[in-house]
Structure formats: C-alpha cells, structure tokens
Protein backbone atom coordinates (compact mmCIF):
# COMPACT_ATOMS: atom_id res chain seq x y z
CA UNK A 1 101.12 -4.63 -39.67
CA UNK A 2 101.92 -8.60 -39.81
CA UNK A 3 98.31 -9.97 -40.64
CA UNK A 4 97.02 -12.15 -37.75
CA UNK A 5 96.54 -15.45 -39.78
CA UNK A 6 100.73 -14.90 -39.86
CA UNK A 7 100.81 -14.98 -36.07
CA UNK A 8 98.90 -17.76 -35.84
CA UNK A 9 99.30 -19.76 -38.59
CA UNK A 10 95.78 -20.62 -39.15
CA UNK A 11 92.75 -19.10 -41.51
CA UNK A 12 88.89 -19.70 -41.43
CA UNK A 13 87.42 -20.03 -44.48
CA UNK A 14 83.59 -21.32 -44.64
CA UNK A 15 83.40 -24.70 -42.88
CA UNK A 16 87.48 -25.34 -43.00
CA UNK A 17 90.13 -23.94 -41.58
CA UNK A 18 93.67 -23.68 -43.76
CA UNK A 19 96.96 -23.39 -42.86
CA UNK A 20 98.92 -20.38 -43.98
CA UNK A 21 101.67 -18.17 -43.41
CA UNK A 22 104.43 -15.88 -45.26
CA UNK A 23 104.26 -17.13 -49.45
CA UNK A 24 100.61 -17.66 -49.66
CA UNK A 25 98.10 -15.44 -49.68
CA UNK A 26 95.70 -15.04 -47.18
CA UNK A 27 91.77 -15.91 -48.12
CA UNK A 28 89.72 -13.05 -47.30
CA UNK A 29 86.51 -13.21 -45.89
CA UNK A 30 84.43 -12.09 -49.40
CA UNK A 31 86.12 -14.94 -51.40
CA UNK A 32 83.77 -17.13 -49.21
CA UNK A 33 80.85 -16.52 -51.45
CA UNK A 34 82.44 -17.05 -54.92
CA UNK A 35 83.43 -20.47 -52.86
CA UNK A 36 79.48 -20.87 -52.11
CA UNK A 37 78.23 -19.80 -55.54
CA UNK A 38 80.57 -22.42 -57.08
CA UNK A 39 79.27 -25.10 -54.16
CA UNK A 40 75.26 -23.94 -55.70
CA UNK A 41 76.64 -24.38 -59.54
CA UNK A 42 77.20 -27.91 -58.58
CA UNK A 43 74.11 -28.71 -56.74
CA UNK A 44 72.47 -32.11 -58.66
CA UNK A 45 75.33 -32.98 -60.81
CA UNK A 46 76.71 -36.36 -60.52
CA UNK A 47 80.21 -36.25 -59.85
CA UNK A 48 80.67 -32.80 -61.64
CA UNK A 49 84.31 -31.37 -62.98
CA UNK A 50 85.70 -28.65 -60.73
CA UNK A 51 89.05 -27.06 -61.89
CA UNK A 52 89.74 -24.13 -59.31
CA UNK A 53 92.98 -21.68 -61.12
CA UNK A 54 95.18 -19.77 -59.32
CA UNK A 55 94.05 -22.16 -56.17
CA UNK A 56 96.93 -20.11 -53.38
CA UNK A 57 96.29 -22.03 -50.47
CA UNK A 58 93.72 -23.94 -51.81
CA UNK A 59 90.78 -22.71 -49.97
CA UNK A 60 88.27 -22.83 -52.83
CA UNK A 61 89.15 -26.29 -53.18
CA UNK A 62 89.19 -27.31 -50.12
CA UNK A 63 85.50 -26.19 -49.47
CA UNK A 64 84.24 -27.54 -52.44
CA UNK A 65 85.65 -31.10 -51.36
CA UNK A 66 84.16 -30.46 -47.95
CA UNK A 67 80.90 -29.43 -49.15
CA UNK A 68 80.45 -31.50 -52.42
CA UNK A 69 82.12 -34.74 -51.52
CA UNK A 70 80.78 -36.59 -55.13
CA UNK A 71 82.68 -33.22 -57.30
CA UNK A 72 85.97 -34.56 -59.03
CA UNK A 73 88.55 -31.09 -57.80
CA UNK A 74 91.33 -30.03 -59.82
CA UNK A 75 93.54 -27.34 -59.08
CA UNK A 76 96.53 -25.41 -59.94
CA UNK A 77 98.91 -22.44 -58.23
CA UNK A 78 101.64 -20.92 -60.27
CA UNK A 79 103.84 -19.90 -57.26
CA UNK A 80 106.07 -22.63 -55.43
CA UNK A 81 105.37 -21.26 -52.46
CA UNK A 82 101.87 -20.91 -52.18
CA UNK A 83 101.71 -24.35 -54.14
CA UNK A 84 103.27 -25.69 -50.95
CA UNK A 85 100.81 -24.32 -48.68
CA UNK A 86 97.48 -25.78 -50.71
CA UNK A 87 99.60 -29.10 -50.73
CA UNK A 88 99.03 -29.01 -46.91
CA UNK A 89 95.69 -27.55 -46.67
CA UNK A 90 94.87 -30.48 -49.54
CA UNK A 91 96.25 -33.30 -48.49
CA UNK A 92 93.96 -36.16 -48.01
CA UNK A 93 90.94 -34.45 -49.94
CA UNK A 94 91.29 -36.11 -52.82
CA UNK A 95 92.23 -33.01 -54.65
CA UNK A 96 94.62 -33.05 -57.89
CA UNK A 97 96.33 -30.12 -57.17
CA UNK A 98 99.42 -29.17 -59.72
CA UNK A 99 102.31 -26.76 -59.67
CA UNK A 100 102.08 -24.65 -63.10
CA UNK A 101 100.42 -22.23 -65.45
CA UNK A 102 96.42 -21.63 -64.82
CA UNK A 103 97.47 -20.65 -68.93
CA UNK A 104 98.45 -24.46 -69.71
CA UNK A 105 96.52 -26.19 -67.11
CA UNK A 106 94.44 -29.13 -67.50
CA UNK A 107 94.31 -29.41 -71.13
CA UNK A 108 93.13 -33.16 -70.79
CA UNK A 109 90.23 -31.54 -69.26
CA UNK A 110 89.50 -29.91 -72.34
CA UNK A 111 85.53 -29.44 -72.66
CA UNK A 112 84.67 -31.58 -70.09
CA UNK A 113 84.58 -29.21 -66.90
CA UNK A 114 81.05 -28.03 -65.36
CA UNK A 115 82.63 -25.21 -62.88
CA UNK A 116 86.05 -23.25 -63.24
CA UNK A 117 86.31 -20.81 -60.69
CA UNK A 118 89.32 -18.55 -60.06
CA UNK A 119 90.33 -15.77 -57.36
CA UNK A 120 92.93 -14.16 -59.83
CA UNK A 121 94.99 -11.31 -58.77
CA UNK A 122 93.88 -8.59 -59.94
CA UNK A 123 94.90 -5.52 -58.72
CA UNK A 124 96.53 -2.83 -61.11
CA UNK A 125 100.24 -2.04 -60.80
CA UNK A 126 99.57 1.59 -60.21
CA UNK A 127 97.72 0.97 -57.14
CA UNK A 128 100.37 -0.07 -55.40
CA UNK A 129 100.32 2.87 -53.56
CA UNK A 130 97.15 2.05 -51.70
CA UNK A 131 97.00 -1.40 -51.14
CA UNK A 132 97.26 -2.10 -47.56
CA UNK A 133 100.36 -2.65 -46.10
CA UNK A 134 98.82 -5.59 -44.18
CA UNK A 135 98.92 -7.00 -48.15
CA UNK A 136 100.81 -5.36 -50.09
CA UNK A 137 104.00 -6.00 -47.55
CA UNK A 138 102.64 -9.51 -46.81
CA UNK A 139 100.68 -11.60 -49.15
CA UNK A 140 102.89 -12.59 -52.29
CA UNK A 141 102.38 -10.09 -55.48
CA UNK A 142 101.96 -12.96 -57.95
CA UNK A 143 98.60 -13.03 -55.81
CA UNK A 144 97.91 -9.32 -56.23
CA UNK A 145 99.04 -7.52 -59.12
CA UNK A 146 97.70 -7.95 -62.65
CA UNK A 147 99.25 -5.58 -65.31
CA UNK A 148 98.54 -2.13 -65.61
CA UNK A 149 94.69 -2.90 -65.65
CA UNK A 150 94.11 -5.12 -63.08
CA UNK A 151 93.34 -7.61 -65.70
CA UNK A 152 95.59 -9.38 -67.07
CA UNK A 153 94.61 -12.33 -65.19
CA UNK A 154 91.10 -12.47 -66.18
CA UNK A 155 91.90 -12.49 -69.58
CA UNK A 156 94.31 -15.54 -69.24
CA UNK A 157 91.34 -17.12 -67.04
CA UNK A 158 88.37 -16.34 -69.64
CA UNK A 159 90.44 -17.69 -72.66
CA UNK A 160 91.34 -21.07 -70.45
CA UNK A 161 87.52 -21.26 -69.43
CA UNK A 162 86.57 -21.43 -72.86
CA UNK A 163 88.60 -24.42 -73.29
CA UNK A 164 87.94 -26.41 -70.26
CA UNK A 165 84.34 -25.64 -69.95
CA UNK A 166 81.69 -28.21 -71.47
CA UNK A 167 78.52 -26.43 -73.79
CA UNK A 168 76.46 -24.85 -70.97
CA UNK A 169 79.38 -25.09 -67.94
CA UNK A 170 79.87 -22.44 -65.73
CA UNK A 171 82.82 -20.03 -64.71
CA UNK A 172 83.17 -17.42 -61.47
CA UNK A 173 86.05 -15.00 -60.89
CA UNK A 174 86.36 -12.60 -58.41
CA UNK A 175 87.53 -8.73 -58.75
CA UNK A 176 88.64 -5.77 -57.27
CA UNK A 177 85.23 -3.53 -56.44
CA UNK A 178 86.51 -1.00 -58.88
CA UNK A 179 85.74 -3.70 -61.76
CA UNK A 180 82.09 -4.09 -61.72
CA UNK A 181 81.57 -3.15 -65.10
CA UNK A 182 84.88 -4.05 -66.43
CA UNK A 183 85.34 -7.90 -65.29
CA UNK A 184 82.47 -8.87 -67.13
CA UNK A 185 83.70 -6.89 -70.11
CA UNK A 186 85.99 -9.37 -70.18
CA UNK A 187 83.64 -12.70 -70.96
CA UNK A 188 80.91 -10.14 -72.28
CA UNK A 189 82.90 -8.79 -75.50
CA UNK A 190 84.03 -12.08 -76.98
CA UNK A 191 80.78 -13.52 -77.98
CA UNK A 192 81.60 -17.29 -75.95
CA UNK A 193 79.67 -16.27 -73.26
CA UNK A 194 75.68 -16.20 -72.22
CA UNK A 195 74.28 -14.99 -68.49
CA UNK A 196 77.19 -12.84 -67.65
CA UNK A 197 76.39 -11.18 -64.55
CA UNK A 198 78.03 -9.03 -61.62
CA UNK A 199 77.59 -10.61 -58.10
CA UNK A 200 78.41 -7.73 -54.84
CA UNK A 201 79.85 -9.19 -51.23
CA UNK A 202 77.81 -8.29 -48.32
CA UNK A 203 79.13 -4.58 -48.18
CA UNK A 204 77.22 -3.95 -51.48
CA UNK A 205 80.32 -3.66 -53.51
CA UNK A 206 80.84 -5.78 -56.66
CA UNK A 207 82.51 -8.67 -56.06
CA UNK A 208 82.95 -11.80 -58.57
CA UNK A 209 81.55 -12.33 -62.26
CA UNK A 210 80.20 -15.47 -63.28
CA UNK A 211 79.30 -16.59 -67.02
CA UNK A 212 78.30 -19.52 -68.61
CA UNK A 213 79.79 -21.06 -71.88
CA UNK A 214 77.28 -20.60 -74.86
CA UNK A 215 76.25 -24.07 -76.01
C-alpha cells in the first residue's frame, strides 16, 4: 500500500511535475482545480499578491508561478519535512517560500494580498479509522488531521485571510466532501466575508470554498 508517487519519486500536478516522497504529502488529483480557480482569480491583475498556506510540496505554488509568471508567490509549510520537499520543487521559481506557522505568516503582507489559497488538512481525528492506508500510513498527519472537526485548520486559515487579504481579495480552501455545508460556515458566520460559495471536483462532490473579503 506504498503510494506510487513513493516508488517513483515523482508527482503530476497540472502543467508541473514535483518531486516527492516519504514527509510530504502527496497532491491529489482534485487539488488541481483549487490550483486553477486561484490561476482565474488572478487573471488581469498586474503583478498580483499570492500567499499559498500550508504549501506541502509546494504544488499550488509552483503552478501558479508556471501559469502566472507576473504574480509575486509567497508560501509557507509548517512541517520541516515537507518544507524541504517544496524547497526543491521551488527552487528557481522565484517563490518566497518560509518554514513556520500559516497562524503567523506573512504579517508584512498584511492587507495587501489579492489571492490566499490553502489545501489545509482537514480531516477529523475520529476518522482515522477510514482514511486509506495508502494515506493515512503514508502522507504525514500534520497534512491530514484537523481536530475533532476536521476544522481546525480552516479556522486558523479564515482568521489569517482576513488579515492578509486587501478590501475585495479573494481566498480558496479545499475540504473533505463531507464539509460542503460546513467549510463555508466557517467564512459565512463571521460577517468578513461576501460571495461565499461551495465549488465540487469532477466526481460531483464538494470540494473547496472560496470567499472574498468584504470591502
């Protein structure tokens, strides 16, 4: 039950391909379009601000600096490991990646960011269960779990949004399929947040929330 992108080392993810292996987690196919509705939020901006949180192997990044070479990229991966991964996927992209807190990241970004987008874990500790071994036994749990909700994560990443985010910028986070209604609870209930809407993958299951910071 080793995933294949273990064997061999290697992971296509839109138009790039990333190196990964045991301490990073492994981009999954439906992360792709969060990737491509971040690529659309920056269509026509001149040089726009793109913070990506809780980056793993940087392939959000990474795509975004492939496919919007004028966007300014920051991003930021709490675990060592994984942090050393998106330093090789990054390097020469012109990416500031960071080792540290999605919580405290950025702050001299503060209100100046058009896109934050984030692939948090967010899986509930009771589910452990039935996550797949493939994962659970494999990709690193500071990429899965999230408190005994599944969202722990999201909270941390809707609070730091609010910050970074200019009047009017945008935000996309991706969730388990379980969370349609409560992911975009999250942004929904605090009043900060206009055009909160639910996004499904291409099996029809919801997928990734996106808002946009009330002016």
């Amino acid at each position: 039950r080793e995933p294949l992108q273990h064997l061999t080392g290697r992971a296509a993810f839109r138009h790039v391909e990333l190196a990964v292996g045991p301490g990073v987690f492994v981009p999954r196919p439906e992360t792709e379009l969060l990737a491509g509705w971040a690529i659309e939020a920056l269509a026509g901006l001149d040089q726009p601000v793109v913070v990506d949180l809780c980056t793993g192997s940087g392939a959000i990044a990474a795509s975004i600096a492939d496919e919007v070479p004028g966007a300014r990229i920051h991003a930021v991966e709490l675990d060592p490991a994984a942090h050393a991964w998106a330093e090789r996927n990054l390097a020469g992209t012109g990416v500031d990646l960071r080792l540290g807190d999605m919580a405290e990241a950025f702050e001299e970004l503060a209100g100046s960011v058009d896109v934050v987008v984030c692939n948090p874990p967010y899986i509930p500790w009771e589910a452990w269960e039935s996550v797949a071994l493939e994962a659970r036994d494999h990709d690193p749990h500071l990429a899965l779990f999230s408190g005994d909700d599944g969202l722990a994560a999201m909270r941390v990443l809707e609070t730091r949004a609010a910050l970074l985010l200019r009047p009017g910028g945008v935000v996309g986070a991706e969730h388990a399929d379980a969370q349609g209604e409560a992911a975009p609870a999250v942004f929904s209930v605090t009043g900060r947040w206009t055009q909160v809407r639910d996004h499904h993958d291409l099996a029809g299951r919801p997928r990734f929330t996106t808002a946009r910071l009330a002016r």
